[in-house]
Protein backbone atom coordinates (compact mmCIF):
# COMPACT_ATOMS: atom_id res chain seq x y z
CA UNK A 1 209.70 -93.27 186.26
CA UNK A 2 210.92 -90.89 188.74
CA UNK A 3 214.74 -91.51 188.00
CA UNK A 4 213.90 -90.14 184.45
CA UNK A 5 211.96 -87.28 185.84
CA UNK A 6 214.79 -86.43 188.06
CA UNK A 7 217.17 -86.74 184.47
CA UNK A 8 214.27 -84.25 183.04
CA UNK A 9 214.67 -82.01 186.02
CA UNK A 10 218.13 -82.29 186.06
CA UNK A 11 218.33 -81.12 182.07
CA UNK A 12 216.24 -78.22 182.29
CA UNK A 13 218.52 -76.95 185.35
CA UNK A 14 221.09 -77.47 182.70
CA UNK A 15 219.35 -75.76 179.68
CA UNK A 16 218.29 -73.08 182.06
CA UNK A 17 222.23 -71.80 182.34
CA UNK A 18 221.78 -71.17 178.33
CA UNK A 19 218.45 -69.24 178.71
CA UNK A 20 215.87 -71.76 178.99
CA UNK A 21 212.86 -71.27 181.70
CA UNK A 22 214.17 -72.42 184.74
CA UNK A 23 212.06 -72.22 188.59
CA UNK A 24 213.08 -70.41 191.63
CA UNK A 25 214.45 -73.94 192.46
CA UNK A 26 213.58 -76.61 190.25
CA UNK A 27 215.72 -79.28 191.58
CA UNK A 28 213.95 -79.64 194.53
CA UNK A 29 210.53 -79.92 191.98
CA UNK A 30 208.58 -83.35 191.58
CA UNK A 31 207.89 -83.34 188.00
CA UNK A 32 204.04 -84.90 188.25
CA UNK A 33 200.07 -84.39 186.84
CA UNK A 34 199.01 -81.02 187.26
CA UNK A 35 196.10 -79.44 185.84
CA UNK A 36 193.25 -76.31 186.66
CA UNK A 37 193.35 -75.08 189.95
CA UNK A 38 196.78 -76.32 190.96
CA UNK A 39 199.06 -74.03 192.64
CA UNK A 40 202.97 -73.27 193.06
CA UNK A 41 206.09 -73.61 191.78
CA UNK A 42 205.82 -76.27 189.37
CA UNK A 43 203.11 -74.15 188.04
CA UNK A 44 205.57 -71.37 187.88
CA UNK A 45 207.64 -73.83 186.22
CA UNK A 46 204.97 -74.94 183.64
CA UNK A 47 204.17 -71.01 182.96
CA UNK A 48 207.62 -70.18 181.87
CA UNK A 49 208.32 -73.41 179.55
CA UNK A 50 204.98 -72.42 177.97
CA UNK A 51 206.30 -68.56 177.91
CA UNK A 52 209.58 -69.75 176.27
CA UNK A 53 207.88 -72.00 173.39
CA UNK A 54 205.52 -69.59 172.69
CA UNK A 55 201.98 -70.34 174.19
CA UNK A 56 201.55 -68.46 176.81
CA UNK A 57 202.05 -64.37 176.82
CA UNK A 58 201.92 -63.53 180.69
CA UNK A 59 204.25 -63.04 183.63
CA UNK A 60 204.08 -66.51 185.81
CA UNK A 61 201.32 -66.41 188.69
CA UNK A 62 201.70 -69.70 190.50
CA UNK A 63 198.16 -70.55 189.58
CA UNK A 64 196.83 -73.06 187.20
CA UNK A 65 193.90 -70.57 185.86
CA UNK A 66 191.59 -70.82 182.66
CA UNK A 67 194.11 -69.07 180.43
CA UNK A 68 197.06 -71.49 181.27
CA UNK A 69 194.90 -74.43 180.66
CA UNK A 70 193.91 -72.98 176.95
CA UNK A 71 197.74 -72.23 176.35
CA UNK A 72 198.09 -76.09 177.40
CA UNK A 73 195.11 -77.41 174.94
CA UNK A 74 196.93 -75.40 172.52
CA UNK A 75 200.00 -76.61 172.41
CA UNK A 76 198.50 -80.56 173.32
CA UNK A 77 195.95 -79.23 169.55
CA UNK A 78 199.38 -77.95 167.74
CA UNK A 79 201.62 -81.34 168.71
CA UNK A 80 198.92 -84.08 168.06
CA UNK A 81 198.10 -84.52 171.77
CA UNK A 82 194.97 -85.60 173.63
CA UNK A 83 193.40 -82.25 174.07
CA UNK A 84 192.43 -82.30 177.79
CA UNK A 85 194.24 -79.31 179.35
CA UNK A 86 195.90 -81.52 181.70
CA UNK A 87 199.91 -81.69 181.82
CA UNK A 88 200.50 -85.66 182.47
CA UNK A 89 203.55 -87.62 182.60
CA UNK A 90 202.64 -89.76 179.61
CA UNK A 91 202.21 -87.07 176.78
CA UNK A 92 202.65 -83.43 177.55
CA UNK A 93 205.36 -83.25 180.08
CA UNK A 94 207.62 -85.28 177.59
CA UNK A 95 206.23 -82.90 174.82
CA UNK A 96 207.55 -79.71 176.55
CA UNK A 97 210.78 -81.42 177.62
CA UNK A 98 211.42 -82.27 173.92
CA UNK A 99 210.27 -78.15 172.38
CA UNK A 100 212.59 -76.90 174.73
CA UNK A 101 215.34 -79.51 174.07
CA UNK A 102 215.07 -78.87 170.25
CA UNK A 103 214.49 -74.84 171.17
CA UNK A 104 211.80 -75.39 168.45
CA UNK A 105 209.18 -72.42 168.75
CA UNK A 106 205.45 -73.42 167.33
CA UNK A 107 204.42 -71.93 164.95
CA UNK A 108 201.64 -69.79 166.36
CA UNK A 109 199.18 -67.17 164.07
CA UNK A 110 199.91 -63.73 165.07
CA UNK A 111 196.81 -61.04 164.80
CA UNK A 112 196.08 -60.90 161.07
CA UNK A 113 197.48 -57.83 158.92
CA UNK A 114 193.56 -57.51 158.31
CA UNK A 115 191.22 -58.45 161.09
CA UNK A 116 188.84 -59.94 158.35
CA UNK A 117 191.56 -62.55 157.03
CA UNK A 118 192.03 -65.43 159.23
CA UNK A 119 196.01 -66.34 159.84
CA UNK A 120 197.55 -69.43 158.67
CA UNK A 121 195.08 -71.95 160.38
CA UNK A 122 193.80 -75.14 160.09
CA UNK A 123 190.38 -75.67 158.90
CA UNK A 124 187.89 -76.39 161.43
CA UNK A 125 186.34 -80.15 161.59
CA UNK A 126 185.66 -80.67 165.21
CA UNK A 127 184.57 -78.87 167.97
CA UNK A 128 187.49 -77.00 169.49
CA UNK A 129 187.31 -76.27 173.42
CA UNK A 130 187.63 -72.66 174.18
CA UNK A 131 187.47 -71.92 178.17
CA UNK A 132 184.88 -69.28 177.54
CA UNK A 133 182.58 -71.41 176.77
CA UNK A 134 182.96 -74.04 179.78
CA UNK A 135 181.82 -70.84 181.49
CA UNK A 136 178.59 -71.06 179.88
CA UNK A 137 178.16 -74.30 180.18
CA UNK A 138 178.44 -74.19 183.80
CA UNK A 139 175.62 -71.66 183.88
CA UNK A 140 173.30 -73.03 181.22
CA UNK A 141 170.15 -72.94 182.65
CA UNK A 142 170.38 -70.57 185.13
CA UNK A 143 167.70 -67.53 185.03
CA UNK A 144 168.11 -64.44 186.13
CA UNK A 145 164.97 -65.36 188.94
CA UNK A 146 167.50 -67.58 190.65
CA UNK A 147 168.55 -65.72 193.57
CA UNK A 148 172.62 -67.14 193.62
CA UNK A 149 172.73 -66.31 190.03
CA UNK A 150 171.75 -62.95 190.44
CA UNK A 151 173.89 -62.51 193.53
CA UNK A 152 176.97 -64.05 191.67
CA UNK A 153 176.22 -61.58 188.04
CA UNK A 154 175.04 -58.13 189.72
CA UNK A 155 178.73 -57.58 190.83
CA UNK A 156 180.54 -58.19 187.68
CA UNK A 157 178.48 -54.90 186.37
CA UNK A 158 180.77 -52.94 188.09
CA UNK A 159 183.74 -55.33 187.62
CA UNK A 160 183.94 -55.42 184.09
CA UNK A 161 181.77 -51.81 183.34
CA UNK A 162 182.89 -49.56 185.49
CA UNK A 163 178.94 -49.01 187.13
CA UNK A 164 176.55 -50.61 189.33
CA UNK A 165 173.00 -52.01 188.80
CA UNK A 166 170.90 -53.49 191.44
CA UNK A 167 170.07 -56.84 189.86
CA UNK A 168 170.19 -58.27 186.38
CA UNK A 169 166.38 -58.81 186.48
CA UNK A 170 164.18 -56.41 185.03
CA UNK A 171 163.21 -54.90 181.52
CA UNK A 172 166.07 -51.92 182.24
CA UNK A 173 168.82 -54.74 182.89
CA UNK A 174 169.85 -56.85 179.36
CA UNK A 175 172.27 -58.69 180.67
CA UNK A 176 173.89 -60.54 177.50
CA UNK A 177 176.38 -58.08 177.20
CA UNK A 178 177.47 -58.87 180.45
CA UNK A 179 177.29 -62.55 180.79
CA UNK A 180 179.71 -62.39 177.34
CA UNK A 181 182.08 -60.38 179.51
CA UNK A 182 181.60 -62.76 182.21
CA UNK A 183 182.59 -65.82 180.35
CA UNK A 184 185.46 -64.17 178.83
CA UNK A 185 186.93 -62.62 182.37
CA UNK A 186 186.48 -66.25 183.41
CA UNK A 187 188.86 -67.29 181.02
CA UNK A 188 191.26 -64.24 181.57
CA UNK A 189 190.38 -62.37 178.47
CA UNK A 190 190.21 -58.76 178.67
CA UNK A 191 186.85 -57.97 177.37
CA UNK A 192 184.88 -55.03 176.10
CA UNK A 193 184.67 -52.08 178.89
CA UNK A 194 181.78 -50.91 177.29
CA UNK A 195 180.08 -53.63 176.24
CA UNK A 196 177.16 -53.43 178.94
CA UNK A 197 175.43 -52.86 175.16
CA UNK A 198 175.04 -55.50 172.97
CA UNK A 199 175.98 -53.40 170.09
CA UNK A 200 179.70 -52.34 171.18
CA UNK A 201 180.90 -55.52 170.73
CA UNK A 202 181.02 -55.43 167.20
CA UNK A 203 184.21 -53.58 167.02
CA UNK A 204 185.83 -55.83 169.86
CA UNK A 205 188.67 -58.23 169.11
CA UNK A 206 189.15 -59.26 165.02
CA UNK A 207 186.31 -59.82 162.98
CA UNK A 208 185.61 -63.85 161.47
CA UNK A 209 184.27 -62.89 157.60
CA UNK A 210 181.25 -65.27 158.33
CA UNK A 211 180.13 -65.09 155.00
CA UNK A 212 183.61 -66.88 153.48
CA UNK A 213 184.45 -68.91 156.45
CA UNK A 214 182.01 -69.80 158.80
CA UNK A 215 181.85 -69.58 161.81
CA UNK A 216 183.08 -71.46 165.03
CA UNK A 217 182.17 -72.47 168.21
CA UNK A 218 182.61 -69.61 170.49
CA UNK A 219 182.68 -66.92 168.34
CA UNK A 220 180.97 -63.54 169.81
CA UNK A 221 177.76 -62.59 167.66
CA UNK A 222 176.22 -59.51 167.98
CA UNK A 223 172.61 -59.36 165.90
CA UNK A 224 169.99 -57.26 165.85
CA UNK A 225 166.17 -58.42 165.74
CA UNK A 226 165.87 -55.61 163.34
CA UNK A 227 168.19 -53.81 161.06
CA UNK A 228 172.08 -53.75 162.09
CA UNK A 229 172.99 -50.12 163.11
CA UNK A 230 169.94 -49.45 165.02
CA UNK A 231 170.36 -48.19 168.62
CA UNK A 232 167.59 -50.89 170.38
CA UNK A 233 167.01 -54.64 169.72
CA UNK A 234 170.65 -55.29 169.46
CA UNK A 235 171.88 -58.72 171.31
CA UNK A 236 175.28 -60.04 171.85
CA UNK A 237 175.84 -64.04 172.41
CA UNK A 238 178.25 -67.24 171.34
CA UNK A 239 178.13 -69.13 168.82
CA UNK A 240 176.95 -72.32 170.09
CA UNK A 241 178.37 -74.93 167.31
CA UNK A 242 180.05 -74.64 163.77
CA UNK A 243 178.55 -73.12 161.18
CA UNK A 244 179.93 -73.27 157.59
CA UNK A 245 179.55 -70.31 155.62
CA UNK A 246 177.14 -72.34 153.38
CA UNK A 247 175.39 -72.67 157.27
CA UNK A 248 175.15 -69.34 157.45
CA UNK A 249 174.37 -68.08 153.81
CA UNK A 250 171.31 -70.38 152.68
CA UNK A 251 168.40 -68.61 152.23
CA UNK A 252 165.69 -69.03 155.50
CA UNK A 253 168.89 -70.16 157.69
CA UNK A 254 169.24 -69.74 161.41
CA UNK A 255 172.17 -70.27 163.79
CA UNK A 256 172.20 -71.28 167.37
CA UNK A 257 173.13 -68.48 170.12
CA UNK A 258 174.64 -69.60 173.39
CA UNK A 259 174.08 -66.75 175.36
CA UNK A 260 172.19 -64.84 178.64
CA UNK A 261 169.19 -62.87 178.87
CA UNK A 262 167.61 -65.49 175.99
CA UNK A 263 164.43 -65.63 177.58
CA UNK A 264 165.62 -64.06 180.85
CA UNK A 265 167.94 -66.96 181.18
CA UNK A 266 171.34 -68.43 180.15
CA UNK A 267 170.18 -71.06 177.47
CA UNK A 268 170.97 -71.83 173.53
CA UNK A 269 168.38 -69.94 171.13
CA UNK A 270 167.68 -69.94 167.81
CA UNK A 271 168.21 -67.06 165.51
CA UNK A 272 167.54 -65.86 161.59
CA UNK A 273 170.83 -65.86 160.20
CA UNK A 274 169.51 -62.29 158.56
CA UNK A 275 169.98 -60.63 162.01
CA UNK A 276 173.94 -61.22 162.49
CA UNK A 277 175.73 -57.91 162.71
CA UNK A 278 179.45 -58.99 163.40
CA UNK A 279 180.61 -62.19 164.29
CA UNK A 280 183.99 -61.59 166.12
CA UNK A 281 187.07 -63.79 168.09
CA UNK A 282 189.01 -62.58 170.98
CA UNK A 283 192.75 -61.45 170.10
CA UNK A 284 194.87 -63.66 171.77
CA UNK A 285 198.19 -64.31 171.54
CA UNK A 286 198.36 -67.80 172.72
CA UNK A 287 195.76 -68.91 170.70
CA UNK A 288 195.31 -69.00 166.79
CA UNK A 289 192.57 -67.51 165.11
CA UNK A 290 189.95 -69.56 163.89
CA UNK A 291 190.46 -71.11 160.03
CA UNK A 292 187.75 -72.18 158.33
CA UNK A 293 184.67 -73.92 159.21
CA UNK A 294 184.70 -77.37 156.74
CA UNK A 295 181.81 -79.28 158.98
CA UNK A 296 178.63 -78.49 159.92
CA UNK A 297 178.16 -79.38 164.11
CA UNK A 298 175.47 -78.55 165.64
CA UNK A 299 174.78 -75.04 164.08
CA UNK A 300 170.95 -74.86 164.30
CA UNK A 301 168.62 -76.92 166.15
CA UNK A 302 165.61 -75.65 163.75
CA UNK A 303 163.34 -72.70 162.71
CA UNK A 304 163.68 -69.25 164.84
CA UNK A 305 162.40 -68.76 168.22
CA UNK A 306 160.24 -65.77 169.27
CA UNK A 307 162.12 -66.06 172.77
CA UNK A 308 162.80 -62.19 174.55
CA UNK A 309 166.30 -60.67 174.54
CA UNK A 310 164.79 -56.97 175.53
């Protein structure tokens, strides 16, 4: 196994001489497993095969962060790979090795002409891991009581808005706007500046015509417990499963929120369907946006809650 990683190694310093990715020295490399929160040059090195074929739209860090791992599910989704965001010997390696030999770029959606019509993408069947969401996940459960939460969240007020708050406890603190920003910084995402209010982040990143195509796991929500437009009872959260667009156009539906500040805490919550504003997806380059939602998983867990959201 090593003598043909050493061949491997020993082609790309080849290719590299006719303008493929090459490390500072990738000779000396030991081609081998590496996945989030690995470090160094054959991180480098994974960055800028990922750069040339396509995935990945940043300068190399060294640093095996949230956004490289969703440019790796992405390609291991577009090549028919186990989607785990690791890069192993068996599969992925040997998949890169193979793009770059056949210079074959992937064909990956660029933003829409209009936000409202989804790129060429698949339609939607299964649950598709977006790195925003472990984020939530991690923190699901938490309430805004617990004093390490609060201690970890109160910071990222001024990180990602530009001002500081005391706490994200309190009637004058809705914090869902924040813990969206939150997940998404976790992941690398730019995010809304000024979306400390639920309501801003309707015009953030493309819009996903709910209506036509559903929506999908992940997707940003902004709703309003009253009528869309007004200034108060806005709320911004995730989208916790897939929802068709037959989900999320019956008459007395609801739709699951993944979000903070549901009941003062980071939980899933149950919503009217009537109350969705905007459902929106992150622009990314790296990452297609969203087809069509053809199954129904998890998209409501029953009849609307009554839960707070201030």
């Amino acid at each position: 196994m090593q003598t043909f990683w050493n061949l491997i190694v020993t082609f790309f310093s080849w290719l590299g001489s006719v303008g493929a990715p090459k490390a500072s020295d990738t000779k000396a490399l030991e081609i081998k497993q590496i996945m989030l929160g690995d470090v160094g040059p054959l991180v480098i090195y994974l960055e800028e095969c990922l750069a040339t074929l396509g995935f990945l739209a940043r300068k190399p860090t060294g640093k095996f962060d949230a956004v490289l791992e969703s440019a790796v599910r992405e390609l291991q989704r577009a090549k028919g790979l186990t989607i785990d965001g690791k890069v192993g010997l068996k599969q992925t390696w040997p998949k890169i090795e193979e793009l770059l030999k056949k210079r074959v770029t992937p064909q990956v959606p660029s933003k829409p002409t209009t936000p409202t019509t989804p790129s060429k993408s698949t339609d939607i069947t299964t649950i598709q891991p977006v790195p925003w969401m472990d984020f939530m996940k991690k923190y699901r459960g938490k309430k805004e009581q617990d004093n390490d939460f609060n201690a970890m969240m109160t910071p990222l007020w001024k990180k990602y808005f530009g001002f500081s708050l005391p706490s994200i406890r309190g009637s004058a603190n809705a914090w869902c706007g924040l813990m969206v920003a939150a997940a998404l910084g976790y992941a690398g995402i730019d995010v809304q500046r000024n979306g400390s209010l639920a309501r801003h982040w309707s015009n953030w990143g493309a819009a996903i015509n709910y209506k036509v195509n559903g929506a999908p796991h992940g997707a940003i929500a902004h709703i309003n417990h009253v009528k869309c437009g007004n200034d108060s009872s806005n709320h911004v959260a995730f989208i916790a499963g897939n929802c068709t667009a037959e989900d999320l156009t019956r008459a007395g539906a609801t739709v699951d929120l993944d979000g903070g500040n549901q009941a003062d805490a980071v939980k899933i919550s149950t919503y009217s369907v009537t109350e969705i504003c905007s459902i929106r997806w992150p622009l990314l380059k790296f990452w297609a946006f969203p087809g069509k939602v053809t199954k129904t998983i998890n998209c409501t867990s029953g009849s609307k809650g009554k839960e707070s959201t201030r």
